[in-house]
Protein backbone atom coordinates (compact mmCIF):
# COMPACT_ATOMS: atom_id res chain seq x y z
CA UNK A 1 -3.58 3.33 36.01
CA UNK A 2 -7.16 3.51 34.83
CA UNK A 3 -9.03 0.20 33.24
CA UNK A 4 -11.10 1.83 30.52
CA UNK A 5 -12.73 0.21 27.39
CA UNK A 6 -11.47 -1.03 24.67
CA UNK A 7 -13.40 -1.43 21.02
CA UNK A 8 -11.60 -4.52 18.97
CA UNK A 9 -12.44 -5.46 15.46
CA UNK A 10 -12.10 -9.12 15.15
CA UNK A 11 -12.70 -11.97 12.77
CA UNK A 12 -15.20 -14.54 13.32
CA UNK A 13 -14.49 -17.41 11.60
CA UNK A 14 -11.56 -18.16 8.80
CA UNK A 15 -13.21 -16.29 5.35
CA UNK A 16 -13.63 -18.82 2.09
CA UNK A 17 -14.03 -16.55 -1.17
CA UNK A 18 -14.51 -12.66 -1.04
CA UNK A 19 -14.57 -11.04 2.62
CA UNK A 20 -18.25 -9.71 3.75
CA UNK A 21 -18.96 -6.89 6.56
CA UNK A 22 -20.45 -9.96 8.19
CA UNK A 23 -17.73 -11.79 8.97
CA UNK A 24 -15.99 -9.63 11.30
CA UNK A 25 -17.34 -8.32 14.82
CA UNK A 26 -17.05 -5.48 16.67
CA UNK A 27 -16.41 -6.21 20.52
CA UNK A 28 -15.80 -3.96 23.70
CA UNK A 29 -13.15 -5.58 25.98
CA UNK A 30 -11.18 -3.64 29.10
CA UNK A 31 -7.69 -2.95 29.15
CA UNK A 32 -5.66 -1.58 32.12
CA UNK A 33 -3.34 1.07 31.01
CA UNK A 34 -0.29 -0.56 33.12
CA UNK A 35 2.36 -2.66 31.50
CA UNK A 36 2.82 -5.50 34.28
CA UNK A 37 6.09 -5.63 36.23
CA UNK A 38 9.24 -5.79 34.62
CA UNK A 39 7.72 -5.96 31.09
CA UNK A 40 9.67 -4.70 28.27
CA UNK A 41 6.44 -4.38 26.02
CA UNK A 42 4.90 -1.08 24.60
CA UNK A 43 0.97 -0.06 25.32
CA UNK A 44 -0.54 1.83 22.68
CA UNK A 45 -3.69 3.82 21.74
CA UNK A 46 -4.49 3.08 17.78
CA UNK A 47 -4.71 6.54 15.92
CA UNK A 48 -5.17 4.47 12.06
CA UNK A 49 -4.17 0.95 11.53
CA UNK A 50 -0.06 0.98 11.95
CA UNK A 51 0.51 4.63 13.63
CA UNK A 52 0.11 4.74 17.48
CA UNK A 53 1.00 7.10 20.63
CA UNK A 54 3.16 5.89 23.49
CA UNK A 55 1.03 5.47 26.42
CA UNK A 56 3.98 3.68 28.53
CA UNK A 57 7.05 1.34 27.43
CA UNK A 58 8.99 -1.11 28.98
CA UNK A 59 11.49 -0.95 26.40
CA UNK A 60 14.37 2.11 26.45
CA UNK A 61 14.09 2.93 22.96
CA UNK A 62 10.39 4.17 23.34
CA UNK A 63 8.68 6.61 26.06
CA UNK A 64 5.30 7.99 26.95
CA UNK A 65 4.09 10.50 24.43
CA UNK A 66 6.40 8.98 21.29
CA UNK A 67 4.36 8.21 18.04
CA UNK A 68 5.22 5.40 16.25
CA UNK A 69 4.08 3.17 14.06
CA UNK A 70 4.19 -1.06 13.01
CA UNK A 71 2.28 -3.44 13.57
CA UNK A 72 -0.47 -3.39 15.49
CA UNK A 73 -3.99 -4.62 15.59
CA UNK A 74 -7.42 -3.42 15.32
CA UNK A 75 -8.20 -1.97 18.35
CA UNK A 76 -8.29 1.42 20.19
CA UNK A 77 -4.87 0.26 22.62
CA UNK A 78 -2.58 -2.60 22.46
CA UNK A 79 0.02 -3.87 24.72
CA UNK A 80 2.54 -5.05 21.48
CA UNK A 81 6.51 -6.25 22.07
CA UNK A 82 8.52 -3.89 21.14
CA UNK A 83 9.65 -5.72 17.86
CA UNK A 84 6.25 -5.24 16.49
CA UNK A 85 7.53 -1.51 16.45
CA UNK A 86 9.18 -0.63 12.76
CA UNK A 87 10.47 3.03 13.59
CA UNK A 88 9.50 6.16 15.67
CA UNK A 89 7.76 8.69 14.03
CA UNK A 90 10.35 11.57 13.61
CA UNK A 91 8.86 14.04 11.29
CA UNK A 92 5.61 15.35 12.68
CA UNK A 93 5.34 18.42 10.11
CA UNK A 94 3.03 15.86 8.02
CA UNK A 95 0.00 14.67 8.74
CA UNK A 96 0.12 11.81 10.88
CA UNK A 97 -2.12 9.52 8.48
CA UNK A 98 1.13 9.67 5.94
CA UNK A 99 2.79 6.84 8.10
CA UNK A 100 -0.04 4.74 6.99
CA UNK A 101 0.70 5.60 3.55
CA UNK A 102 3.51 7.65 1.48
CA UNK A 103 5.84 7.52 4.78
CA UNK A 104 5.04 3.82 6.07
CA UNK A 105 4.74 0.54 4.27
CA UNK A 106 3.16 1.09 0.97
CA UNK A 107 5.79 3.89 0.33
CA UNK A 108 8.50 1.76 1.17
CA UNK A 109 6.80 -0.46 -1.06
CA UNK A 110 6.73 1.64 -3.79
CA UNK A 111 10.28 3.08 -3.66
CA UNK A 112 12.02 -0.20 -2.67
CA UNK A 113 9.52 -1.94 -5.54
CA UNK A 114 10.27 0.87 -8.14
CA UNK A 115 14.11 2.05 -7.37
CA UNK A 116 15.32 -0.92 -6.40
CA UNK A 117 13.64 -4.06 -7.85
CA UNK A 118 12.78 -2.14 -11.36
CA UNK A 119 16.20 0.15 -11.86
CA UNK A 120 14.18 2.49 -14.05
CA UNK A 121 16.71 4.77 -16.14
CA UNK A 122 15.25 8.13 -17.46
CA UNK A 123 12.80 7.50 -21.09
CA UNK A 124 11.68 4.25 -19.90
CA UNK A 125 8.31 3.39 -20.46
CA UNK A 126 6.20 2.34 -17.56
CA UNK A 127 3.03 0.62 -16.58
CA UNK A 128 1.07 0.15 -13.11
CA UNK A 129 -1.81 -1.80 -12.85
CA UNK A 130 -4.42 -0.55 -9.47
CA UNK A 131 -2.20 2.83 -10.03
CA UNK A 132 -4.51 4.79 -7.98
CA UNK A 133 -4.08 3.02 -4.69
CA UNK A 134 -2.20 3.22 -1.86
CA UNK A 135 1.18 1.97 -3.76
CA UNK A 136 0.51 2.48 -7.48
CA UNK A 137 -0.43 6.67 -7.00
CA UNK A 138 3.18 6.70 -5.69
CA UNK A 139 5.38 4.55 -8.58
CA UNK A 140 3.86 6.66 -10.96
CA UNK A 141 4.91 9.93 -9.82
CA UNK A 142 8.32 8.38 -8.78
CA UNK A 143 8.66 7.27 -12.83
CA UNK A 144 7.61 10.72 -13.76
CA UNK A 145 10.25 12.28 -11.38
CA UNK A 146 12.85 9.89 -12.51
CA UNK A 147 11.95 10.95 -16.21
CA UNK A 148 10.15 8.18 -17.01
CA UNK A 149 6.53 7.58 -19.56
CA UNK A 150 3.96 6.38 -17.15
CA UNK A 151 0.64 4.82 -17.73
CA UNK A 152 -1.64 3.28 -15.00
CA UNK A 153 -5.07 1.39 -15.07
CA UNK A 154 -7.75 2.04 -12.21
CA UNK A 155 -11.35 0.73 -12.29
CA UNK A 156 -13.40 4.02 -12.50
CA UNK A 157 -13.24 7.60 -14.68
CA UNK A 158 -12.67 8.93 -11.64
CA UNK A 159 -9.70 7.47 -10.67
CA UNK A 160 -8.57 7.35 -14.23
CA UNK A 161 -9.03 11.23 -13.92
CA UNK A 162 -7.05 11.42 -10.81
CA UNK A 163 -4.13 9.38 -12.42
CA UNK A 164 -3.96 12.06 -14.74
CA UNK A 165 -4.83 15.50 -13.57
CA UNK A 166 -3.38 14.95 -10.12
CA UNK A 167 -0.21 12.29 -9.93
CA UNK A 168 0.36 13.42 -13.91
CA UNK A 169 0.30 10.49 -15.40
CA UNK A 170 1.24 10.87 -19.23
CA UNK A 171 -1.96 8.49 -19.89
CA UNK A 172 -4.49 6.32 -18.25
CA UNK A 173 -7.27 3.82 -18.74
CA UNK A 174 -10.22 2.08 -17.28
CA UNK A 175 -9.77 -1.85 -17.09
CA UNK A 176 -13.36 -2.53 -17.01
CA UNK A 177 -13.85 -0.47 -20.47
CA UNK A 178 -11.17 -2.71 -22.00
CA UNK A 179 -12.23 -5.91 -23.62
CA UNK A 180 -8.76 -6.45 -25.29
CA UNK A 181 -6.24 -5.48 -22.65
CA UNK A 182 -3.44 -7.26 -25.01
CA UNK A 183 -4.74 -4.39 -27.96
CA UNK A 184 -5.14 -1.28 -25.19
CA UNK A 185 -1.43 -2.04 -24.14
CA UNK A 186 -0.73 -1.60 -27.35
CA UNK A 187 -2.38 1.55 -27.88
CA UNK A 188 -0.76 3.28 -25.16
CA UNK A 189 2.81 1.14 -25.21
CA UNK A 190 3.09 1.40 -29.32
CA UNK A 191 7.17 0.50 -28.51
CA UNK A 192 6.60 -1.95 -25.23
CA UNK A 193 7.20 -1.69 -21.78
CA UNK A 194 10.22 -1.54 -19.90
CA UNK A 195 8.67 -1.77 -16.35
CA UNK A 196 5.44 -2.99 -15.45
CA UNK A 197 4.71 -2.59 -12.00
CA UNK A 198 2.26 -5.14 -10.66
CA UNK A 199 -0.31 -5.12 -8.21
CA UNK A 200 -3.21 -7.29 -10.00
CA UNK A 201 -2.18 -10.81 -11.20
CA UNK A 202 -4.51 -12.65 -14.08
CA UNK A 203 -5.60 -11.32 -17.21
CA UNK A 204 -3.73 -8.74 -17.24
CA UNK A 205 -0.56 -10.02 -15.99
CA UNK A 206 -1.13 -12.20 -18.92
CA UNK A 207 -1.59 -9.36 -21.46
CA UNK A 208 1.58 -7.23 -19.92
CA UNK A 209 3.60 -10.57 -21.27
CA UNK A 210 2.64 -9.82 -24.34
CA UNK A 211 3.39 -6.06 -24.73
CA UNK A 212 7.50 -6.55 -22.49
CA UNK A 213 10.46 -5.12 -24.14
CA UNK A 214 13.51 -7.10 -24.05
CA UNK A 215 15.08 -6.88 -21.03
CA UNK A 216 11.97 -5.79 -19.28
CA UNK A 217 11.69 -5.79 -15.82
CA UNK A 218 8.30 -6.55 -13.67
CA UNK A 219 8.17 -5.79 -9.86
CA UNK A 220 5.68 -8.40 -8.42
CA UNK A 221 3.97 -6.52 -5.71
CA UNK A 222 0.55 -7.79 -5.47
CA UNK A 223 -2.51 -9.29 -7.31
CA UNK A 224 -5.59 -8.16 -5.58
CA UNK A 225 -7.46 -10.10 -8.56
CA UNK A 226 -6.52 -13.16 -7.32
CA UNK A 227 -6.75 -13.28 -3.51
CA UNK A 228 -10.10 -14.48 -2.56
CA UNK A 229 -10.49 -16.70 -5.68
CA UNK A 230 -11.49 -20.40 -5.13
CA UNK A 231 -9.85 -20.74 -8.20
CA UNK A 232 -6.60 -18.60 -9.43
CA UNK A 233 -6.82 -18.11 -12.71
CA UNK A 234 -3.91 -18.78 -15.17
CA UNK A 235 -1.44 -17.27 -16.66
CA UNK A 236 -0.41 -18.48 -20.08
CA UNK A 237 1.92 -15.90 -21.74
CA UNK A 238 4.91 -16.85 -19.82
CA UNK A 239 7.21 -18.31 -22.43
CA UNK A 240 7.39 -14.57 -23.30
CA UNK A 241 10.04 -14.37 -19.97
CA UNK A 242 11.91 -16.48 -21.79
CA UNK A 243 12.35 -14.86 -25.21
CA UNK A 244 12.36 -11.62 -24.14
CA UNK A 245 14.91 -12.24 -21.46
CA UNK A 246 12.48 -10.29 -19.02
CA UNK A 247 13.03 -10.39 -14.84
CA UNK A 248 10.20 -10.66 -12.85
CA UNK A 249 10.85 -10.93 -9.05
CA UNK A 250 8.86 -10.95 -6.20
CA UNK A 251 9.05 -8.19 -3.98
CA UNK A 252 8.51 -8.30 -0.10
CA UNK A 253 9.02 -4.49 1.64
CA UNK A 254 10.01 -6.30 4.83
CA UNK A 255 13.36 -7.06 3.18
CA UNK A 256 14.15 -3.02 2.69
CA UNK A 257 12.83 -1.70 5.84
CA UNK A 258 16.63 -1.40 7.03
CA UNK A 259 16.85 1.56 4.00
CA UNK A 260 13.49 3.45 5.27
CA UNK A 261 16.14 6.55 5.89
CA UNK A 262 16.30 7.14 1.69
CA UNK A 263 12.66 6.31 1.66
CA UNK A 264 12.28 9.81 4.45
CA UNK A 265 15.12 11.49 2.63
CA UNK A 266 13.39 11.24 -1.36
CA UNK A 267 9.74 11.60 -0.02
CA UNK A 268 9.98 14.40 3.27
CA UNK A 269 11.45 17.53 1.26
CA UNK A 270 9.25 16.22 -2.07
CA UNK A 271 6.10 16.65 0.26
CA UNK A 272 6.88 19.74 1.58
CA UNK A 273 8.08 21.03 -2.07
CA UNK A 274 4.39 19.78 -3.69
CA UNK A 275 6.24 17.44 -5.97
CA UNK A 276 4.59 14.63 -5.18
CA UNK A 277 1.02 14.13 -3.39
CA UNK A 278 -0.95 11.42 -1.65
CA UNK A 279 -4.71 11.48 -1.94
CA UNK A 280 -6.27 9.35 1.55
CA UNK A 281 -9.72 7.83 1.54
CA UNK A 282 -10.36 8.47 5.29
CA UNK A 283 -13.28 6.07 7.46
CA UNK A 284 -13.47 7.54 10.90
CA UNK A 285 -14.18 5.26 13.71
CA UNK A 286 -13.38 1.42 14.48
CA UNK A 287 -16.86 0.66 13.48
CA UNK A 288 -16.33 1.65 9.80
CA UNK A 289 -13.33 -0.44 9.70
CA UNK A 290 -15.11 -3.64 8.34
CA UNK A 291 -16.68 -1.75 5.13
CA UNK A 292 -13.75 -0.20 4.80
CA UNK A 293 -11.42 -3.19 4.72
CA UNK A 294 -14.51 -4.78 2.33
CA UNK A 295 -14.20 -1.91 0.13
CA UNK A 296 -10.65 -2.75 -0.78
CA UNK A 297 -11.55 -5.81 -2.69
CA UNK A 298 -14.34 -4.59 -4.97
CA UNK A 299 -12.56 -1.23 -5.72
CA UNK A 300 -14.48 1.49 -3.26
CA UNK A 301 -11.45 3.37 -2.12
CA UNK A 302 -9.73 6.37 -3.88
CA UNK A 303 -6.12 6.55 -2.67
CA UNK A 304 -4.96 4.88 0.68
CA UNK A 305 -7.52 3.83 2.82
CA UNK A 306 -6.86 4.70 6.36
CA UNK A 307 -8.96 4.06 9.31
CA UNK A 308 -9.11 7.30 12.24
CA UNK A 309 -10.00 5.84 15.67
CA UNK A 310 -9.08 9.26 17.71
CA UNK A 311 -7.53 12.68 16.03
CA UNK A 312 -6.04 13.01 19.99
């Protein structure tokens, strides 16, 4: 087999504080497309981050020309063991990209986070913070389908406008035009909230506290607000878990990958059907990766971001 080139996006040095285009590097390695003798490991060339064609296994599950996706790294081929693999890519009447997004981990995420960690039941009020991501775009079009009241917060007009006039969101605001986010809650959640879906952390976590129902449930999926703070800020309102007997619980998708089949069954024939969408924010190339990656922390992306290395 040939040795050809390889382009890798790496990191240079451990980041302190918010991540910069200049800490990571793009390099050009070789690679020889052979697995060595008796391997049982997979070799790969990376169409986005987490979706990848067969180029030869060692392992029986997988053969040449399968797509599949999992975990894999930031490069344009990767020799990965085969448990790095989640699933194969069955349905390939979608666009590919969707395995990065509504059919991969952030919409297990969002079904496993929604379905089973908030138990919505039809007239239930709703809120998701960063609701026009990768994750949040999806929970609120699940609540809507499940016959819920949905409201999300994004950081723009246009991707409040998107929130509503595309995923149908009942309403939505802009965090940064908000300096009460305790008294905009209650503008839009006049009765409370019966699920707030989380992907933020801080101030508003802290407001949310203050606007639960009793018996309200909060799926802790992320807070992006918080990551690449020296200092976290706190959270003061939590007594409120107390008196309003609210569950909040942590939610890792790794622990429902073993149910991805009702994730395929809801999503697949809603796709197909136009009940739900998924809006991408598509880079193209391995050397737009680092701005793109950057652009997740300060809000740049609409939708999921994916990275194309090759459409072939």
């Amino acid at each position: 087999m040939a040795e050809v080139k390889n382009k890798q996006v790496v990191l240079k040095d451990y980041v302190t504080g918010f991540l910069k285009e200049s800490d990571l590097d793009l390099v050009e390695n070789t690679i020889t497309l052979k697995l060595p003798e008796g391997s049982n490991e997979i070799l790969l060339p990376l169409f986005g981050y987490g979706v990848a064609k067969v180029l030869e296994s060692g392992h029986p599950d997988y053969k040449k020309g399968d797509l599949v996706w999992g975990f894999t790294k930031w490069e344009e081929y990767s020799l990965v063991p085969s448990s790095r693999i989640l699933f194969k890519i069955e349905h390939t009447d979608v666009p590919l990209s969707y395995y990065t997004g509504i059919l991969g981990m952030p919409g297990m995420t969002a079904y496993a986070g929604f379905f089973e960690v908030g138990l919505p039941k039809k007239g239930e009020k709703v809120f998701v913070s960063a609701a026009s991501g990768a994750v949040g775009q999806l929970v609120g079009q699940f609540a809507k389908l499940t016959g819920c009241y949905v409201v999300g917060s994004a950081g723009s007009k246009d991707k409040v406008d998107l929130l509503k006039n595309k995923f149908g969101f009942d309403d939505a605001f802009n965090y940064k035009e908000e300096p009460d986010l305790d008294a905009a809650l209650k503008r839009y959640f006049p009765e409370g909230i019966d699920i707030y879906f989380e992907n933020v952390g801080g101030k508003t976590l802290d407001a949310v506290l203050l606007n639960m129902r009793v018996h309200g449930r909060i799926v802790v999926c992320g807070m992006i607000s918080q990551y690449n703070r020296a200092q976290p800020e706190g959270v003061t309102n939590l007594g409120n878990l107390i008196m309003k007997r609210i569950r909040m619980q942590g939610l890792a998708v790794t622990d429902y990958y073993p149910m991805y089949h009702k994730l395929v069954e809801y999503v697949v024939p809603k796709i197909k059907e136009e009940k739900i969408v998924y809006v991408e924010d598509i880079a193209e190339g391995l050397e737009n990766g680092p701005a793109a990656l950057v652009g997740l922390f300060n809000g740049r992306n609409v939708g999921k971001q994916v990275l194309v290395l090759a459409r072939e």
